[in-house]
Protein backbone atom coordinates (compact mmCIF):
# COMPACT_ATOMS: atom_id res chain seq x y z
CA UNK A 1 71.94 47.72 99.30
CA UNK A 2 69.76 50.16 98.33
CA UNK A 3 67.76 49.45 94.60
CA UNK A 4 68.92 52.70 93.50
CA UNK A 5 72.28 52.41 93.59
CA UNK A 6 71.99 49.27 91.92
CA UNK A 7 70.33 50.35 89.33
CA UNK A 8 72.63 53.62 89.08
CA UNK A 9 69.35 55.51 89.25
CA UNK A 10 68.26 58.55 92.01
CA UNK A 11 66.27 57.80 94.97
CA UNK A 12 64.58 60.49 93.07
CA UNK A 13 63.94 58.69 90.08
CA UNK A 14 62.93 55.30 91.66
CA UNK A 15 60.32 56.76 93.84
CA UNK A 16 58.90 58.07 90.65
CA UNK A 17 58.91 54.48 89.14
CA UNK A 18 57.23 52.81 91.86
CA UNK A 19 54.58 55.59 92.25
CA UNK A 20 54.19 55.12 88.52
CA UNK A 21 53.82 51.39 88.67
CA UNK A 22 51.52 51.62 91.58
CA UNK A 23 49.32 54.28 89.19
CA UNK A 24 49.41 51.87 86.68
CA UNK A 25 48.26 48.57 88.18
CA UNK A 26 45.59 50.40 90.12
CA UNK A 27 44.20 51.72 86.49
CA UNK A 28 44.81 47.96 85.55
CA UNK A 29 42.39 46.11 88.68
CA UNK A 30 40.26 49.17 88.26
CA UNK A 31 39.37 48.52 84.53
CA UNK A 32 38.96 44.43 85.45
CA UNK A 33 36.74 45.30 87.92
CA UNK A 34 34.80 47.29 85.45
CA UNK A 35 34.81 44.97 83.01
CA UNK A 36 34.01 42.43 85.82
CA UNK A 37 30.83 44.49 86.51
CA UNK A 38 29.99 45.11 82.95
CA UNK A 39 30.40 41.27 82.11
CA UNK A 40 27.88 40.10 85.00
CA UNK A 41 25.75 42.61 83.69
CA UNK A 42 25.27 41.72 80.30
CA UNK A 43 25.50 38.17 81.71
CA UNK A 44 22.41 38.84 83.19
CA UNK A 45 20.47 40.54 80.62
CA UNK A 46 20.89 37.86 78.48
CA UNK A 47 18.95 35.60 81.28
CA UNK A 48 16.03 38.11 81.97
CA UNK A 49 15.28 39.33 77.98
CA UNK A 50 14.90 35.31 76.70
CA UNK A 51 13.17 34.56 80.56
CA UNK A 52 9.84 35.87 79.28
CA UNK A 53 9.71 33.77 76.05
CA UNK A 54 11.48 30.42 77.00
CA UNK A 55 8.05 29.21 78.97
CA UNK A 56 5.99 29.25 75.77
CA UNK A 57 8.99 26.30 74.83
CA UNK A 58 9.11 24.48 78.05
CA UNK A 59 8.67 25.41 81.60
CA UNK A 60 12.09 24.47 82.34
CA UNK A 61 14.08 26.13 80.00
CA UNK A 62 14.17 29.30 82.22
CA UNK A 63 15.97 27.48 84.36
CA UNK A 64 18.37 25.47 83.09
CA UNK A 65 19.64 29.05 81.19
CA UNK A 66 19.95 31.01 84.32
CA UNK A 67 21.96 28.01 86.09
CA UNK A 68 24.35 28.28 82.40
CA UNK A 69 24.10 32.34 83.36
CA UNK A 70 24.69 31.88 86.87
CA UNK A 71 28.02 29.72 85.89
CA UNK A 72 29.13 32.27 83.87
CA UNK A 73 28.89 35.08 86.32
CA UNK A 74 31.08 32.52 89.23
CA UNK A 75 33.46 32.63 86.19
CA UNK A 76 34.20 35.89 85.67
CA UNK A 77 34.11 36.89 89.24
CA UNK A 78 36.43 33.86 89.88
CA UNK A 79 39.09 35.06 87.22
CA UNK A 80 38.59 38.89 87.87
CA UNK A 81 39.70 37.98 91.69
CA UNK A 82 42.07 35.65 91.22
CA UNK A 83 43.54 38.59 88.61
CA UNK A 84 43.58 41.23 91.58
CA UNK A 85 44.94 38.82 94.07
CA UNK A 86 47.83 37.73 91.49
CA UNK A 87 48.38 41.18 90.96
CA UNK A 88 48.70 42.44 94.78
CA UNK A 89 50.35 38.86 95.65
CA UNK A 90 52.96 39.75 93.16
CA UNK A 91 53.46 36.51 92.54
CA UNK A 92 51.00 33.35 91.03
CA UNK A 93 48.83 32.16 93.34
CA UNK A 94 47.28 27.96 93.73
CA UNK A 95 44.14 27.57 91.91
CA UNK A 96 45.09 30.97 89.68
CA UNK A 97 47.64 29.75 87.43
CA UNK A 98 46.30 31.07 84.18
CA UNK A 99 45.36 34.63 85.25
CA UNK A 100 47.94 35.40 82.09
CA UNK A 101 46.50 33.84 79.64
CA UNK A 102 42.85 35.31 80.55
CA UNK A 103 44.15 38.87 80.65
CA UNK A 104 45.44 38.84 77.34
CA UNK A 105 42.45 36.77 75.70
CA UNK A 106 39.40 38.25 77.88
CA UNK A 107 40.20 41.33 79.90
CA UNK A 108 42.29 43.29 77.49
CA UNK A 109 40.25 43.82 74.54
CA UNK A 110 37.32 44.73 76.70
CA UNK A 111 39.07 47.02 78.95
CA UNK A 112 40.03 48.97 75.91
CA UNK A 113 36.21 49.72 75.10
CA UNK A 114 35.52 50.19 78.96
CA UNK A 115 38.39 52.94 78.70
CA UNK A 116 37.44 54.22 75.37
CA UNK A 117 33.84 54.76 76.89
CA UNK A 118 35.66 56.28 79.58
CA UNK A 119 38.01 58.48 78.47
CA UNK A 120 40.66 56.45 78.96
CA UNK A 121 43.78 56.66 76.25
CA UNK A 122 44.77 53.76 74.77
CA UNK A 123 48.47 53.78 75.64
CA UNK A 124 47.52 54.37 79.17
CA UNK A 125 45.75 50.92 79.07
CA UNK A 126 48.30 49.49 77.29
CA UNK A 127 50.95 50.16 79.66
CA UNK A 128 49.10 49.85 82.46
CA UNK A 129 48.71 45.86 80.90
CA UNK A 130 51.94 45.49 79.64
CA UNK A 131 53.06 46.57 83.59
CA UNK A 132 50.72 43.72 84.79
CA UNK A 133 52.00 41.26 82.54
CA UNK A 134 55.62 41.86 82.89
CA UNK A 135 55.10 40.88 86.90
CA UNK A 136 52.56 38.06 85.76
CA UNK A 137 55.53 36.42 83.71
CA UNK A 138 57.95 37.17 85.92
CA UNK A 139 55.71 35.78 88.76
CA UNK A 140 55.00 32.70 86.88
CA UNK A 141 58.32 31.72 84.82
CA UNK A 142 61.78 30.52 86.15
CA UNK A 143 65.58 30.63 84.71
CA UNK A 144 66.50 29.82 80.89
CA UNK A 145 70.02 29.29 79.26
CA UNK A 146 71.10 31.94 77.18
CA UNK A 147 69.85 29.99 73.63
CA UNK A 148 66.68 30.02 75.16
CA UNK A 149 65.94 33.73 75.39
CA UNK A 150 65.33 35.75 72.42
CA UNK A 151 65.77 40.07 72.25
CA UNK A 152 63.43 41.42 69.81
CA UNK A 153 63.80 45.07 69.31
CA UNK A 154 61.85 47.50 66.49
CA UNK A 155 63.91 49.05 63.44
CA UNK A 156 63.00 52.31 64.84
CA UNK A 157 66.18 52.06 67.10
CA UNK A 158 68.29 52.10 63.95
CA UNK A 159 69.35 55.46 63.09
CA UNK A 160 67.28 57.01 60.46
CA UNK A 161 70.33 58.17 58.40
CA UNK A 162 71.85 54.80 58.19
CA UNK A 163 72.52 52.96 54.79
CA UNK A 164 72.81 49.74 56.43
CA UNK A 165 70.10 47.23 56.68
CA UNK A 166 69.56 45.27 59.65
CA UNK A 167 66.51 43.51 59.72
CA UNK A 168 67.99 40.12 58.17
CA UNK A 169 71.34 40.14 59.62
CA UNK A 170 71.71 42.93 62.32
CA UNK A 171 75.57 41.76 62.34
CA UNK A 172 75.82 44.05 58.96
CA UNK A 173 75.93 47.01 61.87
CA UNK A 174 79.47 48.80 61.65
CA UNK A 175 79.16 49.53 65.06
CA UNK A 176 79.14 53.26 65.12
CA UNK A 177 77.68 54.16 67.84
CA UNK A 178 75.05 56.74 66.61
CA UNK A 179 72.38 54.46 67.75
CA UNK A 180 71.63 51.85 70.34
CA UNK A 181 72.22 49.33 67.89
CA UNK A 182 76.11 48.85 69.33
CA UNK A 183 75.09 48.53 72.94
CA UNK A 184 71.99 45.97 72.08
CA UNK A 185 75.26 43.89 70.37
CA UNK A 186 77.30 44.21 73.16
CA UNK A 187 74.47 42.90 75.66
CA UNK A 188 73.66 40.21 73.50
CA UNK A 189 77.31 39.48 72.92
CA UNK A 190 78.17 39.55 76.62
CA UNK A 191 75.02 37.30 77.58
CA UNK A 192 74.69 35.01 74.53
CA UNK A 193 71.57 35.88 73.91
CA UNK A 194 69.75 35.73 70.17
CA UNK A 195 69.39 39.11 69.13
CA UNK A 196 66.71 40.20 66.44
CA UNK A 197 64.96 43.14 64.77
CA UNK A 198 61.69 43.48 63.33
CA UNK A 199 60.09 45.70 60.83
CA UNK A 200 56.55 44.74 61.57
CA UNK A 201 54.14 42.01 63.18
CA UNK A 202 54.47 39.48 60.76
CA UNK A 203 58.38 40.08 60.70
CA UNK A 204 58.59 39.73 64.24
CA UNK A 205 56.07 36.35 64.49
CA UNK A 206 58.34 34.86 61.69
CA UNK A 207 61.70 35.63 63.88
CA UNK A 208 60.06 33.46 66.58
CA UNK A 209 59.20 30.55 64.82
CA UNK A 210 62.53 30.66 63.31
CA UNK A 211 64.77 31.12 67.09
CA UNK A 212 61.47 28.56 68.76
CA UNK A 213 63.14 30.92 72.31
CA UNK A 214 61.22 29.77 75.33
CA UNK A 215 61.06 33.60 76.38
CA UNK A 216 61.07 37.02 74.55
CA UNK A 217 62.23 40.15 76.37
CA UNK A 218 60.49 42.95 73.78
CA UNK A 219 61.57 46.44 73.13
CA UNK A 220 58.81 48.77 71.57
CA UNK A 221 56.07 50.98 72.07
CA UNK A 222 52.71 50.88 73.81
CA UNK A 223 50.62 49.19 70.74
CA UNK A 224 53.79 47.62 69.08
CA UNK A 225 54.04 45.46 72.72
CA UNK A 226 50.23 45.44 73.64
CA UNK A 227 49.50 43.57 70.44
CA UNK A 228 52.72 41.44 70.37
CA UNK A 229 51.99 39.73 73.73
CA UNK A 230 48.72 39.06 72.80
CA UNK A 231 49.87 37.36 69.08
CA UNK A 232 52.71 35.52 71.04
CA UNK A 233 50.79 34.18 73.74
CA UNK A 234 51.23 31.48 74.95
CA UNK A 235 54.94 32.06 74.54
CA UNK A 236 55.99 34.38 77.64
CA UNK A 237 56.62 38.16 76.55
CA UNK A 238 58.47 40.59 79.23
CA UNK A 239 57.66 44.22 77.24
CA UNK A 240 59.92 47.42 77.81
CA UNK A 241 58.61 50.40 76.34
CA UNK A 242 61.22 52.16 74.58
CA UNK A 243 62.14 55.81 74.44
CA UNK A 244 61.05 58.14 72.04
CA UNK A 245 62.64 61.54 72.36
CA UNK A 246 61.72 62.70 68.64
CA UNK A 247 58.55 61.10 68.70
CA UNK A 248 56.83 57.64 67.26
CA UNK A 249 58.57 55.49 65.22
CA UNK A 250 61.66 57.88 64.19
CA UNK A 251 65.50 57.29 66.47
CA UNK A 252 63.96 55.90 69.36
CA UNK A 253 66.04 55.02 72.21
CA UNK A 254 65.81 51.72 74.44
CA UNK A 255 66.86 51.79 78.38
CA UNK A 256 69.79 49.68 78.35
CA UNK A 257 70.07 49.23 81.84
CA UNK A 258 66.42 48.19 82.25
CA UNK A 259 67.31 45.75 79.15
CA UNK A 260 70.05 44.29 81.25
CA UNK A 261 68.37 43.89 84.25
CA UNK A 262 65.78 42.11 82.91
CA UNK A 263 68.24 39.55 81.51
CA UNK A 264 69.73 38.94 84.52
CA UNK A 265 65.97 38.46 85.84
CA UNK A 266 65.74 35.57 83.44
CA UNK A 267 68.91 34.56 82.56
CA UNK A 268 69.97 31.02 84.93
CA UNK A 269 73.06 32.16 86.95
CA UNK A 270 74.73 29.40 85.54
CA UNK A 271 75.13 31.27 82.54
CA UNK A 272 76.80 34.26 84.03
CA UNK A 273 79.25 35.67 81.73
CA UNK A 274 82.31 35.08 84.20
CA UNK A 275 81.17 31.29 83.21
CA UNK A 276 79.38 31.18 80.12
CA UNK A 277 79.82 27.56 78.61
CA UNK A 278 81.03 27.34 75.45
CA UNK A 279 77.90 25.79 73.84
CA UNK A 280 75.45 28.46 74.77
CA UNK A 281 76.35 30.38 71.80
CA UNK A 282 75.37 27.68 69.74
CA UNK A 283 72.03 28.86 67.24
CA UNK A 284 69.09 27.13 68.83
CA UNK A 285 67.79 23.74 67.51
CA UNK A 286 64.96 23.98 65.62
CA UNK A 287 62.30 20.99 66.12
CA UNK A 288 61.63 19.02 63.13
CA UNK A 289 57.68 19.24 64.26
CA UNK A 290 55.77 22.31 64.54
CA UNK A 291 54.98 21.84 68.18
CA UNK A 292 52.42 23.13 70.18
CA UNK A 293 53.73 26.99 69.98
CA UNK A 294 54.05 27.77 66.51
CA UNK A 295 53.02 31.05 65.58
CA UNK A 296 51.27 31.35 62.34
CA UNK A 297 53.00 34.53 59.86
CA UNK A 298 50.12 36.30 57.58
């Protein structure tokens, strides 16, 4: 059946998706290759400027740096590929595993100056990354029960006008319908799935230590997601960028249907609503040991 349809969506409106996506991982391998270049470059420099001095200490100094240089230089050009390949592949390829965890510590912040230096906006990078990683993680990680997946969504969603706080208990809502507050209940309702809002970063890294999910599917903007898979990491992150038909920050919208779809994505089959066990409501355990994921709160 045509993806369309199944999403409810014009043939219109997918093409423009896919072109988009396309646009947006070829801005992605074209600022890693950049970086790549710039890397091996300074790399380099950093051989030939001490190269003249080193002698006067030993004769074989020279050496032994530009063999540590030279191992460098296989390193980058080893994770930059295996980076592009994952990316065209679609899917995690042997002997490139980790091509994750070395775009959010390595590539990211560096592609940011590259495109700063080139003109580049920020949020265009940023999506262009958070693109990348969504197919990275989605590449990479399998099925989870529904205690095992965690929504986090931004307060902006809330309407503006509301007396009601959410952020601690977004079962306070009344269920109005002015916002897409009631439909984020339903889905988590109808899936079983923890659902959470944040006011900020340290909000949001508190949420997850308290829920310990094994996978978060964000809602939120460019930055807001950029900078919330790289504080999260290693924990998986699968970012949708929300809507924001009156601007930054102020009644922003999220694509529910998106939302769902990646749930399904995730979500073992097992779990289904039509057979949803009775236990995978249940609050998930929390460890009596920190474990190797907690997240520290400032």
């Amino acid at each position: 059946m045509d993806d369309s349809r199944l999403s409810g969506r014009s043939p219109l409106e997918t093409g423009h998706e896919e072109r988009s996506g396309r646009a947006k991982k070829r801005l992605f391998i074209g600022l890693t290759l950049g970086t790549c270049g710039l890397l091996c470059l300074l790399l380099v420099l950093m051989w030939v400027v001490p190269y003249i001095g080193l002698t006067a200490i030993h004769p074989a100094l020279p050496a032994v740096l530009g063999v540590l240089v030279a191992t460098a230089i296989l390193f980058v050009i080893w994770a930059s590929l295996g980076l592009v390949l994952n990316i065209a592949a679609g899917r995690s390829l042997p002997f490139f595993g980790r091509m994750r965890g070395v775009t959010v510590t390595l590539f990211l912040p560096l592609m940011t100056l590259l495109g700063r230096a080139l003109g580049i906006s920020k949020d265009r990078i940023r999506s262009s990354f958070i693109k990348v990683n969504n197919e990275l993680v989605a590449a990479k990680h399998g099925r989870y029960a529904p205690h095992e997946l965690l929504l986090l969504m931004p307060h902006c969603l809330q309407r503006s006008a509301c007396p009601i706080r959410l952020t601690y208990d977004i079962t306070n809502c009344k269920r109005c319908g002015k916002c897409p507050i009631t439909g984020l209940l339903d889905l988590s309702e109808k899936y079983g799935i923890h659902l959470a809002i944040a006011t900020g970063g340290t909000i949001a890294r508190r949420i997850v230590v308290q829920k310990r999910p094994r996978l978060i599917l964000a809602v939120a903007c460019e930055r807001d997601l950029a900078s919330g898979i790289q504080d999260t990491y290693p924990l998986p992150v699968f970012g949708i960028l929300n809507e924001r038909p009156f601007g930054p920050c102020y009644n922003t919208k999220v694509p529910l249907d998106h939302l769902e779809e990646a749930v399904r994505r995730f979500l073992d089959p097992r779990y289904e609503p039509a057979g949803l066990p009775a236990d995978a409501r249940k609050p998930m355990p929390r460890p009596e040991s920190g474990g190797d994921r907690r997240i520290a709160c400032n």
